[in-house]
PDB file of N, CA and C in Angstrom:
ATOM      1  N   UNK A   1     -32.558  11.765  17.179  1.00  0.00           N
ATOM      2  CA  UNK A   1     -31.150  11.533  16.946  1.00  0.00           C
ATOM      3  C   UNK A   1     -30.413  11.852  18.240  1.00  0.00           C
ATOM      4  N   UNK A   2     -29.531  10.744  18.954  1.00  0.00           N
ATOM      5  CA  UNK A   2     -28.841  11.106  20.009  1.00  0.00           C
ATOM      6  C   UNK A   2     -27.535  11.912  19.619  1.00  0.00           C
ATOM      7  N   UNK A   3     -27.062  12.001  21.075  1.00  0.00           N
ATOM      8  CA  UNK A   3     -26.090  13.573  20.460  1.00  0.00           C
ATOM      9  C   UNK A   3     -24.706  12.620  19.852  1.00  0.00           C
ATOM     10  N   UNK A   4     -24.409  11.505  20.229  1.00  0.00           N
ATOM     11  CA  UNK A   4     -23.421  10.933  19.943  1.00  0.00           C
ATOM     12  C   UNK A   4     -23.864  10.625  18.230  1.00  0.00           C
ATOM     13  N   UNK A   5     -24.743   9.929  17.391  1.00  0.00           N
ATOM     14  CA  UNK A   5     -24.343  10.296  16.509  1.00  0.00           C
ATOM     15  C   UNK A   5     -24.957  11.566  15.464  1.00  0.00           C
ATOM     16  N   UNK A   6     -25.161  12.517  16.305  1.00  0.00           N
ATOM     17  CA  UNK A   6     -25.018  13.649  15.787  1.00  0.00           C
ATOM     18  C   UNK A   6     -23.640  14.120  15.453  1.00  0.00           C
ATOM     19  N   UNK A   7     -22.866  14.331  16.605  1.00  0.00           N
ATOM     20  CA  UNK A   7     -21.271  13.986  16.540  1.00  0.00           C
ATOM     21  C   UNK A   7     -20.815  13.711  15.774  1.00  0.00           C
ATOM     22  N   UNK A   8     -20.821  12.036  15.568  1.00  0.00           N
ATOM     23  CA  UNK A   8     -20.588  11.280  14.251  1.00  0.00           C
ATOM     24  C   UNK A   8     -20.511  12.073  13.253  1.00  0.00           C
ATOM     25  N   UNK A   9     -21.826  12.440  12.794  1.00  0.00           N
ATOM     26  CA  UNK A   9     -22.220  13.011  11.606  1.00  0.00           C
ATOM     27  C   UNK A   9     -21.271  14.372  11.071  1.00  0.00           C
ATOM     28  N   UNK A  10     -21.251  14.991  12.291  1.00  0.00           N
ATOM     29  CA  UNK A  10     -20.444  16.530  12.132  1.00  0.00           C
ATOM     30  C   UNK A  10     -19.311  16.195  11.644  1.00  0.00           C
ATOM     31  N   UNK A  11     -18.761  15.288  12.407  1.00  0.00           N
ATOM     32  CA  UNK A  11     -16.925  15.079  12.608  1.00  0.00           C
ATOM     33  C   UNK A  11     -17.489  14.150  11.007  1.00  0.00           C
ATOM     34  N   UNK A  12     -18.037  13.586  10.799  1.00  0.00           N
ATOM     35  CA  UNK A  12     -17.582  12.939   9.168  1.00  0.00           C
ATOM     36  C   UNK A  12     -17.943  13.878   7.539  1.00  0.00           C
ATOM     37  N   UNK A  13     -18.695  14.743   8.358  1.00  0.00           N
ATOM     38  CA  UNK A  13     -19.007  16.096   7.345  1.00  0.00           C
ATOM     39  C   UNK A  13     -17.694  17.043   7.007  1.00  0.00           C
ATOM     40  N   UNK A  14     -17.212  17.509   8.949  1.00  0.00           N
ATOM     41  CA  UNK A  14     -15.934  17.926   8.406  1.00  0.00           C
ATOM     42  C   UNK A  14     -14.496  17.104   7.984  1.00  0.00           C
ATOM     43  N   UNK A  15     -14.758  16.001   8.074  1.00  0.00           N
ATOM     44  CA  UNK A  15     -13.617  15.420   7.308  1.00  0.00           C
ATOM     45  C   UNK A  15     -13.913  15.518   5.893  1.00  0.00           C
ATOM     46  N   UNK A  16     -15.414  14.930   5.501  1.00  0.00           N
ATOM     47  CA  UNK A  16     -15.340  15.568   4.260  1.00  0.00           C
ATOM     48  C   UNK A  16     -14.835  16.600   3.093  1.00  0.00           C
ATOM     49  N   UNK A  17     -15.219  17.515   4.003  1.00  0.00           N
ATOM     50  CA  UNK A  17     -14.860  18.523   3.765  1.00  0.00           C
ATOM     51  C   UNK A  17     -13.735  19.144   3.776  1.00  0.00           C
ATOM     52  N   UNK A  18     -13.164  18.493   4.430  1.00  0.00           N
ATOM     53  CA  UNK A  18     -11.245  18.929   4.361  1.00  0.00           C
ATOM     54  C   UNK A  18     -10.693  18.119   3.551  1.00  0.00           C
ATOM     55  N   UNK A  19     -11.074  16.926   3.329  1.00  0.00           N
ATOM     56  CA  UNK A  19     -10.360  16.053   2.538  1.00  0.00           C
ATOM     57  C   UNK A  19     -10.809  16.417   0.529  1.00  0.00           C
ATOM     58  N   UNK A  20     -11.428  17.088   0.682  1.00  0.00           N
ATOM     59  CA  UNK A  20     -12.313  17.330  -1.503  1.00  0.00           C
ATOM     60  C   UNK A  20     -11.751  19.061  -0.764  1.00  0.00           C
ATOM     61  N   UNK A  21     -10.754  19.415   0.034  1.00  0.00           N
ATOM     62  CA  UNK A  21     -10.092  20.700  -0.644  1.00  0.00           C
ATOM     63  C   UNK A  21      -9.023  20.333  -1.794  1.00  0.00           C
ATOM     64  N   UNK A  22      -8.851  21.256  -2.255  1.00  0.00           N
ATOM     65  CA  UNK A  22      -7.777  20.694  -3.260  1.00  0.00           C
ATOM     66  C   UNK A  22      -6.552  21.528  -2.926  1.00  0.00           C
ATOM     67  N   UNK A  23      -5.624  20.325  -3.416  1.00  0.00           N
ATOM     68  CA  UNK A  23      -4.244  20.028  -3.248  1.00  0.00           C
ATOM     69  C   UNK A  23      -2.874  19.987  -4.367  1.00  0.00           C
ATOM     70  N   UNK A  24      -2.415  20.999  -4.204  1.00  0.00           N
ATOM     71  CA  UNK A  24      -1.177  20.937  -5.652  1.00  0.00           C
ATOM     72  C   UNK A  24      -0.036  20.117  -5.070  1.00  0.00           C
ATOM     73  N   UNK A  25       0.418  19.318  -5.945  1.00  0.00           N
ATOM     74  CA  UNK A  25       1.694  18.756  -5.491  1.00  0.00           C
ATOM     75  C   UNK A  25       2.463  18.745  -6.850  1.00  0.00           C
ATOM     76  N   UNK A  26       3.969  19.039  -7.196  1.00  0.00           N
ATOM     77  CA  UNK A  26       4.947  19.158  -7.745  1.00  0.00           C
ATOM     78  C   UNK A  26       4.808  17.545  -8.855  1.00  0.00           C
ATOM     79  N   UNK A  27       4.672  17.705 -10.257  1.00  0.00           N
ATOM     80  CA  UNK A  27       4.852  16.037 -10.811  1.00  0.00           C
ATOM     81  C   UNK A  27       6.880  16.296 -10.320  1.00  0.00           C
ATOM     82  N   UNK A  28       7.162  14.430 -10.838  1.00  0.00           N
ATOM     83  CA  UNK A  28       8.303  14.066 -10.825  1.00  0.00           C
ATOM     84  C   UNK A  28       9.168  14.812 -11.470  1.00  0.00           C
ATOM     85  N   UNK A  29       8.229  15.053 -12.841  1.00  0.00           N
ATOM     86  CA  UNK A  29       9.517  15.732 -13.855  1.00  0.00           C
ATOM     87  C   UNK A  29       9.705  16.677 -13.090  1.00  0.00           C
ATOM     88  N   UNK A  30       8.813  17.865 -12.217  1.00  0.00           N
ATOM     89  CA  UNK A  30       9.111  18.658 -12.188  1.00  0.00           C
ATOM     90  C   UNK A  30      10.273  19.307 -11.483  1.00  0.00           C
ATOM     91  N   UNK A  31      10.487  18.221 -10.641  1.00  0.00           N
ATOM     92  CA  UNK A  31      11.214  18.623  -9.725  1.00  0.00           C
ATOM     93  C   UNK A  31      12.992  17.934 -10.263  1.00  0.00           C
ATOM     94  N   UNK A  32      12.919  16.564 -11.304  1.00  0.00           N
ATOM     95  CA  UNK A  32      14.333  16.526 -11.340  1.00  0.00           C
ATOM     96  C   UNK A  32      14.372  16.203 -12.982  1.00  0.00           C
ATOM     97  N   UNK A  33      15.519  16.452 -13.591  1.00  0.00           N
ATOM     98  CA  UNK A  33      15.335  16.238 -14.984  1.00  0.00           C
ATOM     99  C   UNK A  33      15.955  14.294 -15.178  1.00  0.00           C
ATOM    100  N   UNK A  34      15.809  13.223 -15.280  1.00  0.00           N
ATOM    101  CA  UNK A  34      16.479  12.346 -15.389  1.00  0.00           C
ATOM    102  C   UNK A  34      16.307  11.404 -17.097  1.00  0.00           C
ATOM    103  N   UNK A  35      17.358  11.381 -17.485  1.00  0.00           N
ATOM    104  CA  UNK A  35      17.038  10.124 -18.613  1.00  0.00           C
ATOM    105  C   UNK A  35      16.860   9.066 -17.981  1.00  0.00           C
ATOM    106  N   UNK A  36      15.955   8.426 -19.360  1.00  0.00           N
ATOM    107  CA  UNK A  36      15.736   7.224 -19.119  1.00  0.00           C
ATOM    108  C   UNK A  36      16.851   5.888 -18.782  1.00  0.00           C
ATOM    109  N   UNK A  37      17.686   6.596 -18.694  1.00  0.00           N
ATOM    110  CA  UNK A  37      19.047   5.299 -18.904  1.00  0.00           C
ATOM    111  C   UNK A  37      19.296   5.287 -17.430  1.00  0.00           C
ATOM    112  N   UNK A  38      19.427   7.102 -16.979  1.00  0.00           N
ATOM    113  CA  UNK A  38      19.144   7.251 -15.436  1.00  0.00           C
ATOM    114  C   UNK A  38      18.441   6.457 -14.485  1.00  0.00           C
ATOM    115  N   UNK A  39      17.490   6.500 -14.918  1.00  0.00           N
ATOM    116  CA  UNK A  39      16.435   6.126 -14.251  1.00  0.00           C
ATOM    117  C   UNK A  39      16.417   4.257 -14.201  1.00  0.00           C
ATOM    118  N   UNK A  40      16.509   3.692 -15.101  1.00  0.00           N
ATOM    119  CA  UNK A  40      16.910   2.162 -15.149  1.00  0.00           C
ATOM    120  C   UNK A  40      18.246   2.175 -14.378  1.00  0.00           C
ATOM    121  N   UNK A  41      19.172   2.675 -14.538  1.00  0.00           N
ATOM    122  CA  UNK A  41      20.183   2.424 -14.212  1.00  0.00           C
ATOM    123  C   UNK A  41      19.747   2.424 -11.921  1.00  0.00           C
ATOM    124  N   UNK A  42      19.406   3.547 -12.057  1.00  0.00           N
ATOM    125  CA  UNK A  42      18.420   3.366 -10.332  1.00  0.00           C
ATOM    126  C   UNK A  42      17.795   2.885  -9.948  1.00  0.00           C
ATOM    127  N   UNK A  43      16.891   2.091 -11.048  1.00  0.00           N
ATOM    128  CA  UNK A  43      16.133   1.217 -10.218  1.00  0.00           C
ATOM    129  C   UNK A  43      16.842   0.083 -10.319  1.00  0.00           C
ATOM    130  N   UNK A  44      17.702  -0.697 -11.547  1.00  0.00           N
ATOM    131  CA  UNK A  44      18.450  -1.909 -10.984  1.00  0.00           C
ATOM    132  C   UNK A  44      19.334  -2.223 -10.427  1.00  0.00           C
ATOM    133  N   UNK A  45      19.494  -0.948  -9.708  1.00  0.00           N
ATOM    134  CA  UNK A  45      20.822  -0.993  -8.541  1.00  0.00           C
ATOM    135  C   UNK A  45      20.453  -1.180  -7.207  1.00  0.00           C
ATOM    136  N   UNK A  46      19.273  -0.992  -7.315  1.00  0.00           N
ATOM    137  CA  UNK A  46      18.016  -0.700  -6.299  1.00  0.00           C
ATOM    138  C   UNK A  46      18.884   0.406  -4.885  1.00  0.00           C
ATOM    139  N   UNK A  47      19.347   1.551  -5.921  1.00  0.00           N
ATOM    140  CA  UNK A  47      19.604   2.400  -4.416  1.00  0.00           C
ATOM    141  C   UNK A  47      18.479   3.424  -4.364  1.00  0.00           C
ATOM    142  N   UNK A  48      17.242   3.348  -4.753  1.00  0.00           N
ATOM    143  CA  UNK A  48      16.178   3.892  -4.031  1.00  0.00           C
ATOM    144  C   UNK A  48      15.568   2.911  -2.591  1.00  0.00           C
ATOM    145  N   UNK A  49      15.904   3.802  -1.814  1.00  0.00           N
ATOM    146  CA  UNK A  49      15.159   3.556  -0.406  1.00  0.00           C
ATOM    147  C   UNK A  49      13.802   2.878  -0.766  1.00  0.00           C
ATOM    148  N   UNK A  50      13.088   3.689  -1.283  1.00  0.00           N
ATOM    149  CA  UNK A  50      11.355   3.133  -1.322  1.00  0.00           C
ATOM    150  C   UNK A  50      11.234   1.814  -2.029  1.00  0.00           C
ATOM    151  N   UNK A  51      12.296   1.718  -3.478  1.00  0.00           N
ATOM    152  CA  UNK A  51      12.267   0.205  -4.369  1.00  0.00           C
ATOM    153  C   UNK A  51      12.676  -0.429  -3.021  1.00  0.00           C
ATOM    154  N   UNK A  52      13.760  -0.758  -2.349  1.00  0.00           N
ATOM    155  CA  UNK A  52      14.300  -1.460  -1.658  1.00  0.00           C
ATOM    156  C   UNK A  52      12.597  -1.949  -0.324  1.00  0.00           C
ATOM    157  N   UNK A  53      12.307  -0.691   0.043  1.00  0.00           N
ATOM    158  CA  UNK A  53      11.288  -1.466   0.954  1.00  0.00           C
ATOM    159  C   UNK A  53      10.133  -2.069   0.168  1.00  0.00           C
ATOM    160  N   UNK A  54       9.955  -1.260  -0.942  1.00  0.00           N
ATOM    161  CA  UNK A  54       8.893  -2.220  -1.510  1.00  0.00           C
ATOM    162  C   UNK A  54       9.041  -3.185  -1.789  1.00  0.00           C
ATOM    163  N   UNK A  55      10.214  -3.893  -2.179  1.00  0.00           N
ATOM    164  CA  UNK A  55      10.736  -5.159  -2.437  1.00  0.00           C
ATOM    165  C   UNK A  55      10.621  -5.910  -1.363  1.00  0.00           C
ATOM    166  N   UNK A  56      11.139  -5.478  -0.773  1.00  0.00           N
ATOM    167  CA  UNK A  56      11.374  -6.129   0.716  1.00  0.00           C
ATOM    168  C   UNK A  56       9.670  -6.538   1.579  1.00  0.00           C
ATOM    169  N   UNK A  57       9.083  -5.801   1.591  1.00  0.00           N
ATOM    170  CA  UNK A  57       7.610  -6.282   1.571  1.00  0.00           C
ATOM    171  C   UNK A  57       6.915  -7.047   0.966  1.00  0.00           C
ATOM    172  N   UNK A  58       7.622  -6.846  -0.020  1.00  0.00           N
ATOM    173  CA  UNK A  58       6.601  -8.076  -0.956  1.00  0.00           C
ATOM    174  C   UNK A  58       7.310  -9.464  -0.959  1.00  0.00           C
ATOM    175  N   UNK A  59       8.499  -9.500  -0.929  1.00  0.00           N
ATOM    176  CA  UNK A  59       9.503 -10.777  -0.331  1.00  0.00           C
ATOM    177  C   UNK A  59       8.509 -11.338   1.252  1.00  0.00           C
ATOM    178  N   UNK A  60       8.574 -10.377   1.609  1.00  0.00           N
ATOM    179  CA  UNK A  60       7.664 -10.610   3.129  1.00  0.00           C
ATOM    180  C   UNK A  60       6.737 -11.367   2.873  1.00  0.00           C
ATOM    181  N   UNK A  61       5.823 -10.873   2.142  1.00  0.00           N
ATOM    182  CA  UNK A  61       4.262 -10.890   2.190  1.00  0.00           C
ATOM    183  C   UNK A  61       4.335 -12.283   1.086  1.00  0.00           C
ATOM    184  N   UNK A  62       4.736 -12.695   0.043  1.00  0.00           N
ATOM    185  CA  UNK A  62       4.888 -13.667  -0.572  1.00  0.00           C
ATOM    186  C   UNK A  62       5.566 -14.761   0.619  1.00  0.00           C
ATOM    187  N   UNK A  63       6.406 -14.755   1.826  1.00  0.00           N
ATOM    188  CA  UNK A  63       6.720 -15.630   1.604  1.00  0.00           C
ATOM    189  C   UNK A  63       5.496 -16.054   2.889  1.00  0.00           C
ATOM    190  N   UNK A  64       5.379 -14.952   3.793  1.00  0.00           N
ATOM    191  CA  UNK A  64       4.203 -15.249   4.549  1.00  0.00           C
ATOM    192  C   UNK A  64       2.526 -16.164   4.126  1.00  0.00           C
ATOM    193  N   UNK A  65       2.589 -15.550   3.198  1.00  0.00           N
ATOM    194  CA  UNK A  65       1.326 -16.302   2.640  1.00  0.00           C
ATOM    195  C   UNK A  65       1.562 -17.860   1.692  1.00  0.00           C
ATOM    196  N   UNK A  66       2.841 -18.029   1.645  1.00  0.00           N
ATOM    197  CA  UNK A  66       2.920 -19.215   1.265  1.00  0.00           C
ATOM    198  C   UNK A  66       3.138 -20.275   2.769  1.00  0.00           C
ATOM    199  N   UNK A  67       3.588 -19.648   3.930  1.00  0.00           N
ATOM    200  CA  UNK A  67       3.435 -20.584   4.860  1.00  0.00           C
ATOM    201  C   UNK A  67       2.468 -20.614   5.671  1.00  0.00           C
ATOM    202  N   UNK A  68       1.445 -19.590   5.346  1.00  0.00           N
ATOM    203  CA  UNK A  68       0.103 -19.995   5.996  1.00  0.00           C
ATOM    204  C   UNK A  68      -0.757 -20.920   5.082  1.00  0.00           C
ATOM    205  N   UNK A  69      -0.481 -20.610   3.789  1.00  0.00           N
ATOM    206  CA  UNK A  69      -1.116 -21.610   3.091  1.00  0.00           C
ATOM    207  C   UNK A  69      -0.872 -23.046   2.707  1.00  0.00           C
ATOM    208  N   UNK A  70       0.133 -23.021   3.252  1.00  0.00           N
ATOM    209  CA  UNK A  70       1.363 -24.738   3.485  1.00  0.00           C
ATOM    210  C   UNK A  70       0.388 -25.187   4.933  1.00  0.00           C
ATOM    211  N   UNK A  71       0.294 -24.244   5.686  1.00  0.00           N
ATOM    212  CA  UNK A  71      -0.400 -24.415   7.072  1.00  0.00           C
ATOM    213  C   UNK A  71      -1.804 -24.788   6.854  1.00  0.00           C
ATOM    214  N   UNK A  72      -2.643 -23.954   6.316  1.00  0.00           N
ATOM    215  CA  UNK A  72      -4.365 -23.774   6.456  1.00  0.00           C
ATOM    216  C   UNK A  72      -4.712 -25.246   5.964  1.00  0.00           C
ATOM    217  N   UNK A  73      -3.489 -25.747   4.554  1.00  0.00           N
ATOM    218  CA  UNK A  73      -3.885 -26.943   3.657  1.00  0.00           C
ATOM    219  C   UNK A  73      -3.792 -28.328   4.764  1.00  0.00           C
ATOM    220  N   UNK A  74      -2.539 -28.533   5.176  1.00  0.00           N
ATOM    221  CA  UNK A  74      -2.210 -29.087   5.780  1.00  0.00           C
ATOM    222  C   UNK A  74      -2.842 -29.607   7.029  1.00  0.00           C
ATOM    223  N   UNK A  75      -3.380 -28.882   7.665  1.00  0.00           N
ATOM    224  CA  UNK A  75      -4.811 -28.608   9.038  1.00  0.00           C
ATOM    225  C   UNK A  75      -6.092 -28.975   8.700  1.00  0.00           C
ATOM    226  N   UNK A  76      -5.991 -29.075   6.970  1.00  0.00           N
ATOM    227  CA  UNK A  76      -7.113 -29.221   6.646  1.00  0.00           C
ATOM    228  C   UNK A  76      -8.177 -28.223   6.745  1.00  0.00           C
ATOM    229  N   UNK A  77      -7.796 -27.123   6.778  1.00  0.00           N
ATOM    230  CA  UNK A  77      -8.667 -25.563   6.751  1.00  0.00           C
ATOM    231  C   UNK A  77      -9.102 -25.207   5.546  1.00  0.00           C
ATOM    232  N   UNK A  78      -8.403 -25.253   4.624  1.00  0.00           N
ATOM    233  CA  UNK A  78      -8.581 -24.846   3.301  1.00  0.00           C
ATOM    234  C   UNK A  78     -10.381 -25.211   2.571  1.00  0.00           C
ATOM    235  N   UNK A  79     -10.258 -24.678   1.943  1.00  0.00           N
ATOM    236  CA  UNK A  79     -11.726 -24.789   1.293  1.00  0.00           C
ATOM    237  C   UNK A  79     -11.695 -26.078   0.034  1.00  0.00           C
ATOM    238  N   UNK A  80     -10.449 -26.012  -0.607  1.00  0.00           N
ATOM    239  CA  UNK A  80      -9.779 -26.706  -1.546  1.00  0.00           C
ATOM    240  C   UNK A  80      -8.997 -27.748  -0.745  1.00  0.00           C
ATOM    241  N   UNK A  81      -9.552 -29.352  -0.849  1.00  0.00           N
ATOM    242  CA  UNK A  81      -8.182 -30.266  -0.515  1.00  0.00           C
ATOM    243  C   UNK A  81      -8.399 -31.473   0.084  1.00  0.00           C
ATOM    244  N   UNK A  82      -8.161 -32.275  -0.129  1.00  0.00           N
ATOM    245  CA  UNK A  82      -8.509 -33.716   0.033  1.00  0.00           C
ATOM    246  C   UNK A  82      -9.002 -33.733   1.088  1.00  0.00           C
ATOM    247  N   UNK A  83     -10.317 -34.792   1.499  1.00  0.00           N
ATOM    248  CA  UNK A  83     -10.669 -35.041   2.768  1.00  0.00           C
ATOM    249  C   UNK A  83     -10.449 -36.370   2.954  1.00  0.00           C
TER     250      UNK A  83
END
């Protein structure tokens, strides 16, 4: 075994190993009390930061993959499509 992936081996043992320590984290409730009316009422206003980017990514990513796939068809790349 050369020393490089001996290396390897160490450095992926101790990641192992740091990563299966365990970890407490706070649930949602715990930290805020909200009704449910609350809570709808925030997300269809969308003034959460995180709804807003997640939205916004997936607006992205939908519209991206519809113009590569307008593209791939069109080029005749596609696996699917008239020859």
């Amino acid at each position: 075994m050369n020393h490089f992936s001996r290396l390897t081996s160490y450095v992926s043992l101790l990641m192992l190993a740091l990563a299966s320590s365990s970890v407490h984290a706070a649930r949602i409730g715990d930290l805020t009390e909200t009704s449910v009316t609350e809570q709808a009422l925030r997300f269809f206003t969308f003034s959460d930061p995180s709804l807003r980017l997640a939205l916004l990514g997936c607006i992205l990513l939908g519209l991206n993959c519809g113009l590569l796939g307008g593209f791939v068809v069109v080029r005749r790349m596609s696996l699917v499509g008239i020859r």
